[in-house]
C-alpha atoms as a PDB file:
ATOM      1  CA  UNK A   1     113.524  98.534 164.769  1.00  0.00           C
ATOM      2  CA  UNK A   2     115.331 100.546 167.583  1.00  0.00           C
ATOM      3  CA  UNK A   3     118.687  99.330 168.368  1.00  0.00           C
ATOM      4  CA  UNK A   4     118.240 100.598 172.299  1.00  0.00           C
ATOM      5  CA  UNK A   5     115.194  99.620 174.587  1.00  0.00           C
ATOM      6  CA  UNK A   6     113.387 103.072 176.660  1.00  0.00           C
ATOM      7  CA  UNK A   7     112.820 102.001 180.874  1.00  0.00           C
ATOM      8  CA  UNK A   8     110.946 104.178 183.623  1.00  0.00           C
ATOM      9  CA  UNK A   9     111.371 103.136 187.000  1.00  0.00           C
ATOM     10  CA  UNK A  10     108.064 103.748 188.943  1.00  0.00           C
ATOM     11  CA  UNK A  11     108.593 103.399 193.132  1.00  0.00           C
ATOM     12  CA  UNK A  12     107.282 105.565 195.943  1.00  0.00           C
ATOM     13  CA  UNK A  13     110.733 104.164 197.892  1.00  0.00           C
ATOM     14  CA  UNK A  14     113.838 106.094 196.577  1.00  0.00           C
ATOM     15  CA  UNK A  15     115.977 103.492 197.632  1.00  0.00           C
ATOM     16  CA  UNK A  16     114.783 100.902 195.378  1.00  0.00           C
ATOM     17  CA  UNK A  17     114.218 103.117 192.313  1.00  0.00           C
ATOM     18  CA  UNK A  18     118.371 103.977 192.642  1.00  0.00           C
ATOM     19  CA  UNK A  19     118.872  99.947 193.354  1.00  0.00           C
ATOM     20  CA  UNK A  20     117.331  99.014 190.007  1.00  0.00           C
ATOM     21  CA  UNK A  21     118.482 101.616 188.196  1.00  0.00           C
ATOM     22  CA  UNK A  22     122.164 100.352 188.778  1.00  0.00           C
ATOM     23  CA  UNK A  23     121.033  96.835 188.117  1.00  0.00           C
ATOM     24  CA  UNK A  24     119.715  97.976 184.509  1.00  0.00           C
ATOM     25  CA  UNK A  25     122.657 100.149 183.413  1.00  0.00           C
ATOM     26  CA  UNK A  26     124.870  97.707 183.049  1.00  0.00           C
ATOM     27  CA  UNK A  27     122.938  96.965 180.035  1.00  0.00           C
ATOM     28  CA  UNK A  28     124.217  98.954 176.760  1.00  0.00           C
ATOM     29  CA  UNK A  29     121.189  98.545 174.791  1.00  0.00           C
ATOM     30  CA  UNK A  30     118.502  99.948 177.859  1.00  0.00           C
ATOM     31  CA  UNK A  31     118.176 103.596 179.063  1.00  0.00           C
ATOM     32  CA  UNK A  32     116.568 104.603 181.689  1.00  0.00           C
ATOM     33  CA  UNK A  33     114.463 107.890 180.553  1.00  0.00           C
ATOM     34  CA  UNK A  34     112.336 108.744 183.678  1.00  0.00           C
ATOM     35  CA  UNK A  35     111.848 107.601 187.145  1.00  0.00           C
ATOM     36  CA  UNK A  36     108.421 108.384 189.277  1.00  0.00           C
ATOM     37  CA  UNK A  37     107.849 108.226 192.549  1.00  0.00           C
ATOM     38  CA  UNK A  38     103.682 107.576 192.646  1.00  0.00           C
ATOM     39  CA  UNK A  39     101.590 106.443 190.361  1.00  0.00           C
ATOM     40  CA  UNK A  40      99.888 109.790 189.474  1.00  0.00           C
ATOM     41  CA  UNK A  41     103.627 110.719 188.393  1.00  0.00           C
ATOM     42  CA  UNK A  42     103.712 107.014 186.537  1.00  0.00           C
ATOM     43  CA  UNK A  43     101.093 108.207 184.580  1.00  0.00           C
ATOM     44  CA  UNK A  44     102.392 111.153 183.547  1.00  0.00           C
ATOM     45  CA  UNK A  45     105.779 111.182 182.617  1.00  0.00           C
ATOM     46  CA  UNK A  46     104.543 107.878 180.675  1.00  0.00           C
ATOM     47  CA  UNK A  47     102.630 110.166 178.694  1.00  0.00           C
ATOM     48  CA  UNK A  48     105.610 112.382 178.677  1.00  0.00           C
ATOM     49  CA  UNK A  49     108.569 110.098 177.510  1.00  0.00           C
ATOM     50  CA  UNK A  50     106.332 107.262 175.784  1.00  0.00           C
ATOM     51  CA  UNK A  51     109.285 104.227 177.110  1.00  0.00           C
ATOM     52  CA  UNK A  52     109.194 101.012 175.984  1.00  0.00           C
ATOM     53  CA  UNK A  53     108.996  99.208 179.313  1.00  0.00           C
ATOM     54  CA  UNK A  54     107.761 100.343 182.966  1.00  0.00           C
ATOM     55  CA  UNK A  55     109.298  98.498 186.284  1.00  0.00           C
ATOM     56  CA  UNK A  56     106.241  99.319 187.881  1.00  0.00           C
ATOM     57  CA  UNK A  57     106.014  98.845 191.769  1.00  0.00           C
ATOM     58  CA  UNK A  58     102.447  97.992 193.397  1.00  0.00           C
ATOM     59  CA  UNK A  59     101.945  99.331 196.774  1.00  0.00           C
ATOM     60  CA  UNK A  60     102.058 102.778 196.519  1.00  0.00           C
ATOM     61  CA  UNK A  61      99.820 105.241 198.382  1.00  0.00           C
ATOM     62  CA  UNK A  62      96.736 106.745 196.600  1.00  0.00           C
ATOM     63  CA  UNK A  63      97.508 105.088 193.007  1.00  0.00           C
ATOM     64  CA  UNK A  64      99.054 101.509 193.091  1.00  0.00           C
ATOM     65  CA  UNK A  65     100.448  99.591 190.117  1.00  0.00           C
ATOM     66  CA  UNK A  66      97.651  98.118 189.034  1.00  0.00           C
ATOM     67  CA  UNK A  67      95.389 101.597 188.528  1.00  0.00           C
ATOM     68  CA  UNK A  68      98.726 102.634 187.096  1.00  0.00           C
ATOM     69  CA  UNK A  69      98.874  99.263 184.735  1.00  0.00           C
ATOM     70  CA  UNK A  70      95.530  99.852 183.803  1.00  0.00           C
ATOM     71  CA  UNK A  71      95.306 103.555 183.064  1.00  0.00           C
ATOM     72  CA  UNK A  72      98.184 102.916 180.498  1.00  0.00           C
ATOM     73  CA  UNK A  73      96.223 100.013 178.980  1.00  0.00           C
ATOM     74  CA  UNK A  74      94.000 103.234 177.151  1.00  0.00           C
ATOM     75  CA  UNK A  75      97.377 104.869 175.528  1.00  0.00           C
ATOM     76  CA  UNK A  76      98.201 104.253 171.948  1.00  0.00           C
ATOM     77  CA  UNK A  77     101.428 102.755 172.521  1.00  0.00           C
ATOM     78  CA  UNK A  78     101.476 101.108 175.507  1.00  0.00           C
ATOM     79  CA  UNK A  79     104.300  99.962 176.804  1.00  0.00           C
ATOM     80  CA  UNK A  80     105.675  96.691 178.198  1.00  0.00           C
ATOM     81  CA  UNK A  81     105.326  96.250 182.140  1.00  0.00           C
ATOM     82  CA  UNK A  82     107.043  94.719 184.662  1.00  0.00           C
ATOM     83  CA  UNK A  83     106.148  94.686 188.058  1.00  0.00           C
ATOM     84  CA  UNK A  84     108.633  95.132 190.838  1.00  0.00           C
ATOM     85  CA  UNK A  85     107.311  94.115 194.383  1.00  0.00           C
ATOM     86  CA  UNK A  86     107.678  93.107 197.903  1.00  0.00           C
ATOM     87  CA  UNK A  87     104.635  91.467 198.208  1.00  0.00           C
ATOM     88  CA  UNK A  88     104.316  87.743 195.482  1.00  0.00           C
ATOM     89  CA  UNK A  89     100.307  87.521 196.445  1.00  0.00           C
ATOM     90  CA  UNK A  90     100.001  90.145 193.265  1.00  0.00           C
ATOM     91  CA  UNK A  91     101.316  87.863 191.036  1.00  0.00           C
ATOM     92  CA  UNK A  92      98.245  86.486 189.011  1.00  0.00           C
ATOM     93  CA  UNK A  93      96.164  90.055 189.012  1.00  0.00           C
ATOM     94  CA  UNK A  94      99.463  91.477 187.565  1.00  0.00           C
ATOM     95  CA  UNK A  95      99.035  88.788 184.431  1.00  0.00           C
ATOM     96  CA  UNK A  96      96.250  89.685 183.847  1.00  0.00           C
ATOM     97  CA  UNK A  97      97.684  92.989 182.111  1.00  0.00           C
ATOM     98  CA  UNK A  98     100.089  90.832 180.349  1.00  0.00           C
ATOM     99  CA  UNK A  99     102.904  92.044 182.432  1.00  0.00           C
ATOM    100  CA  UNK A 100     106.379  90.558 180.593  1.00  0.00           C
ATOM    101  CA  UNK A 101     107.267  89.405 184.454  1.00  0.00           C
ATOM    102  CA  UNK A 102     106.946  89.426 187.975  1.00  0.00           C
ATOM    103  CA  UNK A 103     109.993  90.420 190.292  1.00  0.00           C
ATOM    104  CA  UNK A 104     110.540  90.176 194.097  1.00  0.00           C
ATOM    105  CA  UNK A 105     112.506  92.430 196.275  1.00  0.00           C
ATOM    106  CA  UNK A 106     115.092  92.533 197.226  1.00  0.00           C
ATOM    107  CA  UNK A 107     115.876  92.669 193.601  1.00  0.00           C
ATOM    108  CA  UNK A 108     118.594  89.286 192.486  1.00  0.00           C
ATOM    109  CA  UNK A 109     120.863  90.062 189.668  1.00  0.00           C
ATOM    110  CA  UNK A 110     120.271  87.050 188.025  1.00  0.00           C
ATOM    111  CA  UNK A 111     116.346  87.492 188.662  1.00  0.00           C
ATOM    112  CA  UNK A 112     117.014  90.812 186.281  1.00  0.00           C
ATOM    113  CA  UNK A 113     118.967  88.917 183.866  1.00  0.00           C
ATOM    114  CA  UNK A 114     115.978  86.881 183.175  1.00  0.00           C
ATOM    115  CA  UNK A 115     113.816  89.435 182.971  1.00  0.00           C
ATOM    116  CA  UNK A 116     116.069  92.122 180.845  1.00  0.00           C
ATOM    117  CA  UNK A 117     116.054  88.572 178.022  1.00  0.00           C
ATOM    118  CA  UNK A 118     112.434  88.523 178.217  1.00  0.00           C
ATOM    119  CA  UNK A 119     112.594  91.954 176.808  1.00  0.00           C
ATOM    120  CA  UNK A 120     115.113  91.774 174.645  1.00  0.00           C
ATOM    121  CA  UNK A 121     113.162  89.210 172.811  1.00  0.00           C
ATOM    122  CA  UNK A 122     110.281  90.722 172.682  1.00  0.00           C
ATOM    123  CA  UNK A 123     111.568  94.549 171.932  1.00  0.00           C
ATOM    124  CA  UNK A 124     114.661  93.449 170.047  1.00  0.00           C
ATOM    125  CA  UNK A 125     114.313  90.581 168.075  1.00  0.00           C
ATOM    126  CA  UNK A 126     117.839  88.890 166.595  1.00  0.00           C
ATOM    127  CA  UNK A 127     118.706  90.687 163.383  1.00  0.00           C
ATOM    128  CA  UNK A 128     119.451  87.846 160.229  1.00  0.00           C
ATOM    129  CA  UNK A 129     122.395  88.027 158.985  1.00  0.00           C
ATOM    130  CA  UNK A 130     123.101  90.414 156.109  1.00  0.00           C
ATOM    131  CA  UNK A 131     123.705  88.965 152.273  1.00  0.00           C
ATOM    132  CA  UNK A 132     126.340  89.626 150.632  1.00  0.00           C
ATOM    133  CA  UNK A 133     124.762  91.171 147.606  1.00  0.00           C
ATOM    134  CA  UNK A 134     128.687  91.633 145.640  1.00  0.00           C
ATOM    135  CA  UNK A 135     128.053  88.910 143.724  1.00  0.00           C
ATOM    136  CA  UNK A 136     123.826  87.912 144.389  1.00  0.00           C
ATOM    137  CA  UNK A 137     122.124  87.630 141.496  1.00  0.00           C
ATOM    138  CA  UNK A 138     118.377  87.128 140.971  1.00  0.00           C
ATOM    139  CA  UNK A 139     117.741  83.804 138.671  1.00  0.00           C
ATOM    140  CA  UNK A 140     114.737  84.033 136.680  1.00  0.00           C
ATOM    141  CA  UNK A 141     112.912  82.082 134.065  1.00  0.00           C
ATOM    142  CA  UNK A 142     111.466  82.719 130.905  1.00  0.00           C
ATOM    143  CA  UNK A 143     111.747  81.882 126.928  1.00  0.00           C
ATOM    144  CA  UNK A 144     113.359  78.361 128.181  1.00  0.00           C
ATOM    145  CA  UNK A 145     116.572  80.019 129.560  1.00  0.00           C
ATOM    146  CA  UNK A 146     117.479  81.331 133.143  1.00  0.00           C
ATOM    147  CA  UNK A 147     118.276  84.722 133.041  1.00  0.00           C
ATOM    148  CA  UNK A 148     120.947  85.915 136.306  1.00  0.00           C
ATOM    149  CA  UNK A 149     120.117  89.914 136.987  1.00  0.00           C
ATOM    150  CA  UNK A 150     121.842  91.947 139.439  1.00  0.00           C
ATOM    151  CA  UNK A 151     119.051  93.225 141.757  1.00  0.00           C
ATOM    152  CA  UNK A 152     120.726  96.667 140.935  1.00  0.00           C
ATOM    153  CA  UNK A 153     120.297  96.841 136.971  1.00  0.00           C
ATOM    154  CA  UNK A 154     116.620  96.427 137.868  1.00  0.00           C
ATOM    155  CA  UNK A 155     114.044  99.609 137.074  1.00  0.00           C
ATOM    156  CA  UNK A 156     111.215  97.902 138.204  1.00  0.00           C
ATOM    157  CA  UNK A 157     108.922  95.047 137.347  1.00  0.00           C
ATOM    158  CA  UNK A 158     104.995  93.879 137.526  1.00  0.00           C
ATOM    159  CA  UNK A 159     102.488  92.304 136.754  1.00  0.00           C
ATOM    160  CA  UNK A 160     100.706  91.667 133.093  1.00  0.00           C
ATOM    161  CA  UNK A 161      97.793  89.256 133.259  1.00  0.00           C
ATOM    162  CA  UNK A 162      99.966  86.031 133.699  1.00  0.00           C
ATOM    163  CA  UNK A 163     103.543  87.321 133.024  1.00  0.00           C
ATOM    164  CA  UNK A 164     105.461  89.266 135.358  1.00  0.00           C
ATOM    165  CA  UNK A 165     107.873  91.744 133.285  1.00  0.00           C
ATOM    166  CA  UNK A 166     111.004  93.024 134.841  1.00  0.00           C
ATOM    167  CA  UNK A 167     112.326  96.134 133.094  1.00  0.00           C
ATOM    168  CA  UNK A 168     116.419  96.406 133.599  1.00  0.00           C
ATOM    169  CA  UNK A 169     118.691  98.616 132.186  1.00  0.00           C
ATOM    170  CA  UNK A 170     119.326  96.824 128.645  1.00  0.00           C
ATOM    171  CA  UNK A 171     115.788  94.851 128.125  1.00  0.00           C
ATOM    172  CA  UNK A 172     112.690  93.641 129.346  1.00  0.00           C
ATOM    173  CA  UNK A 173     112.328  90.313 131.065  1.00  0.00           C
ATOM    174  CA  UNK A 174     109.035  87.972 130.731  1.00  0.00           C
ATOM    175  CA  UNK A 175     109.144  85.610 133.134  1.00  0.00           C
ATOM    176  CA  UNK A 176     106.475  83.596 135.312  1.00  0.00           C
ATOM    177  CA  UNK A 177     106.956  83.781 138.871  1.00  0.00           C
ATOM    178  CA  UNK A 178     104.752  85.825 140.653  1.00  0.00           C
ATOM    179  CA  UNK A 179     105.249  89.270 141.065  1.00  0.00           C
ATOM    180  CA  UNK A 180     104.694  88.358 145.563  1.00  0.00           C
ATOM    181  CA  UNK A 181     107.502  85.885 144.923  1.00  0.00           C
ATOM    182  CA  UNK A 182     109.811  88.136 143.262  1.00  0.00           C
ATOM    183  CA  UNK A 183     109.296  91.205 145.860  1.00  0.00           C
ATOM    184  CA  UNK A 184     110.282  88.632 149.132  1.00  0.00           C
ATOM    185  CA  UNK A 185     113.547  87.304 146.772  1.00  0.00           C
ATOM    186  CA  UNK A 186     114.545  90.995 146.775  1.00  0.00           C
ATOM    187  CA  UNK A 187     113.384  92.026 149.908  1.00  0.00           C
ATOM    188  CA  UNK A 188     117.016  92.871 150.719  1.00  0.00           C
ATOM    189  CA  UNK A 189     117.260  95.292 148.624  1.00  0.00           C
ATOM    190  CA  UNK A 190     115.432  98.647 148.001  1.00  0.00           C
ATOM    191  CA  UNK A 191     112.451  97.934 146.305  1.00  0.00           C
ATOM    192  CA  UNK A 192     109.055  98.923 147.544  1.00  0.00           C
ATOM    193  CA  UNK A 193     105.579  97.964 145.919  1.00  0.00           C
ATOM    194  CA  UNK A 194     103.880 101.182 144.849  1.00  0.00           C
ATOM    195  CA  UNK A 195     100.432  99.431 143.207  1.00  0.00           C
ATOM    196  CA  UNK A 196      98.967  96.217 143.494  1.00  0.00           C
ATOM    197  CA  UNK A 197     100.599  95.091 140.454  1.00  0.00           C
ATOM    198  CA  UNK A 198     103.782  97.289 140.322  1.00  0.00           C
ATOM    199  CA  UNK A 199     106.579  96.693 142.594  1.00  0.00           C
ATOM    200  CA  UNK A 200     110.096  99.955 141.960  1.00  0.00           C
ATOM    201  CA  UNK A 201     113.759  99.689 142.938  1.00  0.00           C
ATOM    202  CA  UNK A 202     113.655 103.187 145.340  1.00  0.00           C
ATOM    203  CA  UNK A 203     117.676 103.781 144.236  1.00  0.00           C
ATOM    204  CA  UNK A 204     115.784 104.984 140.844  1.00  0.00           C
ATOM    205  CA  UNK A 205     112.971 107.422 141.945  1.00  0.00           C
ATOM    206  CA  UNK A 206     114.006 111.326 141.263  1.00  0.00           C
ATOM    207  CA  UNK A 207     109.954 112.697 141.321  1.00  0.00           C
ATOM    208  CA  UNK A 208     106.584 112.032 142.594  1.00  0.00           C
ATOM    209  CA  UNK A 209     104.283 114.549 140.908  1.00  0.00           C
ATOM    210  CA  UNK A 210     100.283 114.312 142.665  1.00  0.00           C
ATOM    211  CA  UNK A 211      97.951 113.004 139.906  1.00  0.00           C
ATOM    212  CA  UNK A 212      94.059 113.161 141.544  1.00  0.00           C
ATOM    213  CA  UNK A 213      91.919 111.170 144.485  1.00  0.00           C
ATOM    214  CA  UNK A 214      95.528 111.388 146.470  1.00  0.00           C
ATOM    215  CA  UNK A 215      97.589 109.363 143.454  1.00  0.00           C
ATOM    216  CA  UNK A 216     100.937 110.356 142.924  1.00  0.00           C
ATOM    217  CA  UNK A 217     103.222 109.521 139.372  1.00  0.00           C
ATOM    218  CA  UNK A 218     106.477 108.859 139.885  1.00  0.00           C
ATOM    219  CA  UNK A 219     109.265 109.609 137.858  1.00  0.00           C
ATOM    220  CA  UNK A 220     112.726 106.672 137.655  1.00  0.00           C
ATOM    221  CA  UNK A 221     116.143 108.039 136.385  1.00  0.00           C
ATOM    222  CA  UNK A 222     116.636 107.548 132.882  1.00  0.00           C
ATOM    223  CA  UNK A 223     113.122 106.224 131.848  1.00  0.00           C
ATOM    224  CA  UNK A 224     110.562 108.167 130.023  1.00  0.00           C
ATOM    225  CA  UNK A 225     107.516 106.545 131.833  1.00  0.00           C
ATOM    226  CA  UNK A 226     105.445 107.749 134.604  1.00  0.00           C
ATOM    227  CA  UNK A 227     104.487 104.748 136.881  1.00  0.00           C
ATOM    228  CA  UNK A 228     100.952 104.881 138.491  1.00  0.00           C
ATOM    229  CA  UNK A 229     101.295 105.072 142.619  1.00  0.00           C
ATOM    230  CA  UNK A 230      98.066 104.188 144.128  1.00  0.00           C
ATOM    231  CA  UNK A 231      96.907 106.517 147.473  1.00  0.00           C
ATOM    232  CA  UNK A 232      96.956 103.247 149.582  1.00  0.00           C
ATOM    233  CA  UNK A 233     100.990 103.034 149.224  1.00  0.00           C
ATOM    234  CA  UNK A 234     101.483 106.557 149.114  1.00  0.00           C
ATOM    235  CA  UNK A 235     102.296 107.660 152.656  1.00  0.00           C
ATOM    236  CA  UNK A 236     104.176 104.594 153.355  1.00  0.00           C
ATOM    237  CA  UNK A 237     106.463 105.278 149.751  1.00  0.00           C
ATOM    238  CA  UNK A 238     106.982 108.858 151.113  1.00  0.00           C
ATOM    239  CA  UNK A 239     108.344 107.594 154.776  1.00  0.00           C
ATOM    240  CA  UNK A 240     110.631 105.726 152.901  1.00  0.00           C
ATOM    241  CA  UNK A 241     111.856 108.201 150.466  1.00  0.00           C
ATOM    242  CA  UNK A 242     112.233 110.922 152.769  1.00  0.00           C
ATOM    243  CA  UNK A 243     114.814 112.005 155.528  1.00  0.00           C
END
């Protein structure tokens, strides 16, 4: 998730593109990457600098802010839109696009507040907090004990028939929970399913050698085994590994 939030201001009026430029930049996490002064330049540089958000103004000459709003509705990544207006009789057309909200000029700095929130939330939701993984271990059972591992010592583990195996550093674990259960206990860490029934700790990986039909093998630090990676996870195993 970005840590920052992308804005174009779209006005025909050059006044009130500078006015709400102002009122955004007083927000750290929001840039402002483009401004356009029609809607055939809306449509453009929207193209052009992809931003998260438009404050998208509705009576402009040739191409208003609706054939604006729904011109971007056909682009892959649309973004979010807020419309920016003298005139409140728009109001429930604009909805229709599922505009984030509806602001009145003259623009109130409270009014933007509100709106900048709305976006927030949607754009940049609150980040949990982060473990402490010092001292976390991962308690597992099997063979009537409870084994504590350090998410670190862990090669790898997955699923045989009705036992989940966990290969560590010094031994082998069989235990029963269920090998979905065990990737969301450890989804703070860096592990990253690679088959349906094989889930790897990414600190480990030094190779990934192309088998056939678009499979890969991959090759962990210190282990003599070659672990199957099925096409399906391939390209998302790759964005991960790579810079």
């Amino acid at each position: 998730m970005a840590s920052s939030i992308t804005v174009m201001v779209v006005d025909d009026e050059r006044y009130s593109r500078e006015e709400l430029t102002h009122l955004l930049s007083k927000y750290e996490f929001i840039r402002v990457v483009a401004e356009a002064d029609s809607g055939e330049s809306a449509v453009i540089k929207a193209i052009e600098h992809q931003p998260d958000c438009l404050f998208l103004d509705i009576e402009m000459p040739k191409m208003n802010g609706m054939d604006v709003a729904k011109s971007l509705q056909n682009l892959k990544k649309s973004p979010l839109l807020i419309f920016a207006t003298a005139y409140p009789d728009f109001a429930a057309e604009a909805f229709r696009y599922e505009a984030v909200d509806y602001i009145l000029k003259p623009f109130d700095e409270n009014q933007i507040d509100e709106t900048v929130k709305r976006i927030q939330n949607r754009l940049l939701p609150a980040t949990p907090p982060l473990i402490d993984q010092t001292y976390a271990k991962l308690a597992v059972e099997g063979d009537d004990q409870i084994h504590y591992l350090h998410p670190n010592d862990i090669y790898y583990f997955y699923r045989d028939e009705r036992v989940t195996k966990i290969v560590c550093k010094e031994k082998e674990y069989n235990v029963k929970t269920p090998l979905k259960e065990l990737e969301q206990r450890l989804a703070s860490y860096s592990f990253f399913r690679i088959h349906k029934s094989y889930v790897v700790n990414l600190h480990y990986v030094t190779k990934l050698i192309p088998w056939f039909n678009g499979a890969y093998q991959l090759v962990l630090r210190d282990r003599n085994e070659q672990l199957s990676v099925s096409r399906n996870y391939v390209k998302a195993l790759r964005e991960k590994l790579e810079l």
